[in-house]
Protein backbone atom coordinates (compact mmCIF):
# COMPACT_ATOMS: atom_id res chain seq x y z
CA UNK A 1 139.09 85.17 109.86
CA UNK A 2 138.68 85.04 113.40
CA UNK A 3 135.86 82.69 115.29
CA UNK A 4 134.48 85.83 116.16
CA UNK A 5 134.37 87.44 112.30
CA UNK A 6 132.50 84.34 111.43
CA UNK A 7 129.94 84.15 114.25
CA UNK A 8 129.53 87.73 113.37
CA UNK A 9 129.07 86.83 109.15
CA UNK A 10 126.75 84.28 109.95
CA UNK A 11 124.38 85.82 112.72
CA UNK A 12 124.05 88.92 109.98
CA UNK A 13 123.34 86.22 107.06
CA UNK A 14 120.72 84.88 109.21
CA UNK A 15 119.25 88.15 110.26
CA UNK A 16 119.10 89.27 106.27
CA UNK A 17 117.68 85.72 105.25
CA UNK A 18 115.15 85.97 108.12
CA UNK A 19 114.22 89.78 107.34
CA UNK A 20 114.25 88.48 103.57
CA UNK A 21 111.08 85.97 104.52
CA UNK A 22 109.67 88.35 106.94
CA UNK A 23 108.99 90.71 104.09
CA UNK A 24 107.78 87.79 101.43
CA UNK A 25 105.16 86.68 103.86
CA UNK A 26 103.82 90.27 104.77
CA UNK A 27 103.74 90.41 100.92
CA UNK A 28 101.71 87.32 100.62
CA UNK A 29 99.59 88.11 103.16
CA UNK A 30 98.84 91.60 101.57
CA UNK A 31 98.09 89.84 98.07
CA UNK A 32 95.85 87.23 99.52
CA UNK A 33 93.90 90.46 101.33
CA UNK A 34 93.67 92.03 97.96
CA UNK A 35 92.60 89.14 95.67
CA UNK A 36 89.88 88.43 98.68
CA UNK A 37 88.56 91.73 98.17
CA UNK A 38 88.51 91.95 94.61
CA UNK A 39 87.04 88.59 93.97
CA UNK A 40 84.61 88.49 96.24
CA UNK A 41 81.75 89.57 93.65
CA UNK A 42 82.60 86.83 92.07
CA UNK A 43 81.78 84.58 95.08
CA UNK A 44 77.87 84.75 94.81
CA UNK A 45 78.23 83.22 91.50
CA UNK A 46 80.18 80.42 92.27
CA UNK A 47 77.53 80.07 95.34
CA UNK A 48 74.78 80.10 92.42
CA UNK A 49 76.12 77.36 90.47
CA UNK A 50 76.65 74.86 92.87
CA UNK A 51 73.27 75.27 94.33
CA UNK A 52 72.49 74.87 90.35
CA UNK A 53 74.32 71.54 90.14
CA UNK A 54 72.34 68.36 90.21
CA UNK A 55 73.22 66.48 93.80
CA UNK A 56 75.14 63.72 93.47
CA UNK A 57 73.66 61.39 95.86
CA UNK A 58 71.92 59.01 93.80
CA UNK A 59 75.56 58.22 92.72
CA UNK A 60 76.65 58.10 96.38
CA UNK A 61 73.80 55.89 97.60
CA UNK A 62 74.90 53.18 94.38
CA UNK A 63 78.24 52.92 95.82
CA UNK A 64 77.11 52.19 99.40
CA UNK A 65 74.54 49.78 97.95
CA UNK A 66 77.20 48.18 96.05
CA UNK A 67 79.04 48.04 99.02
CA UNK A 68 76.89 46.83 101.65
CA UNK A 69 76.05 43.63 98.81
CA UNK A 70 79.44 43.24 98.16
CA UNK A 71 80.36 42.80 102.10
CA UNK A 72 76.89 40.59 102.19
CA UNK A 73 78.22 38.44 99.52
CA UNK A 74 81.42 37.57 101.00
CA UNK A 75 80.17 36.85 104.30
CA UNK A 76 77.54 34.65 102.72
CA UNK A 77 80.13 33.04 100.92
């Protein structure tokens, strides 16, 4: 095979491999479309139970408290 047969082989390989993940993403994109429209009943409900769920920021404001003495400690130290 000739430089020329094989610049040729290769530029088509590319092309197909290119075309190949040209077509997976238009795919992908067409699935995510669908699955946003058929789930998105389902999205107030979700939206309902975290406005159901207790708020965590008791927990949060032990941490920074535990925290801010920890830092006091060791500078009092």
């Amino acid at each position: 095979m000739s430089n020329a047969e094989l610049l040729t082989a290769g530029i088509k390989l590319m092309v197909c491999g290119m075309g190949i993940v040209f077509v997976f993403l238009v795919i992908m994109i067409g699935a995510m479309n669908l699955l946003r429209v058929v789930l998105a009943p389902f999205a107030d409900a979700l939206d309902e139970k975290k406005a159901a769920a207790p708020a965590k920021q008791t927990d949060d404001l032990a941490v920074v408290a535990a925290a801010v003495a920890a830092v006091d400690l060791e500078r009092n130290h």
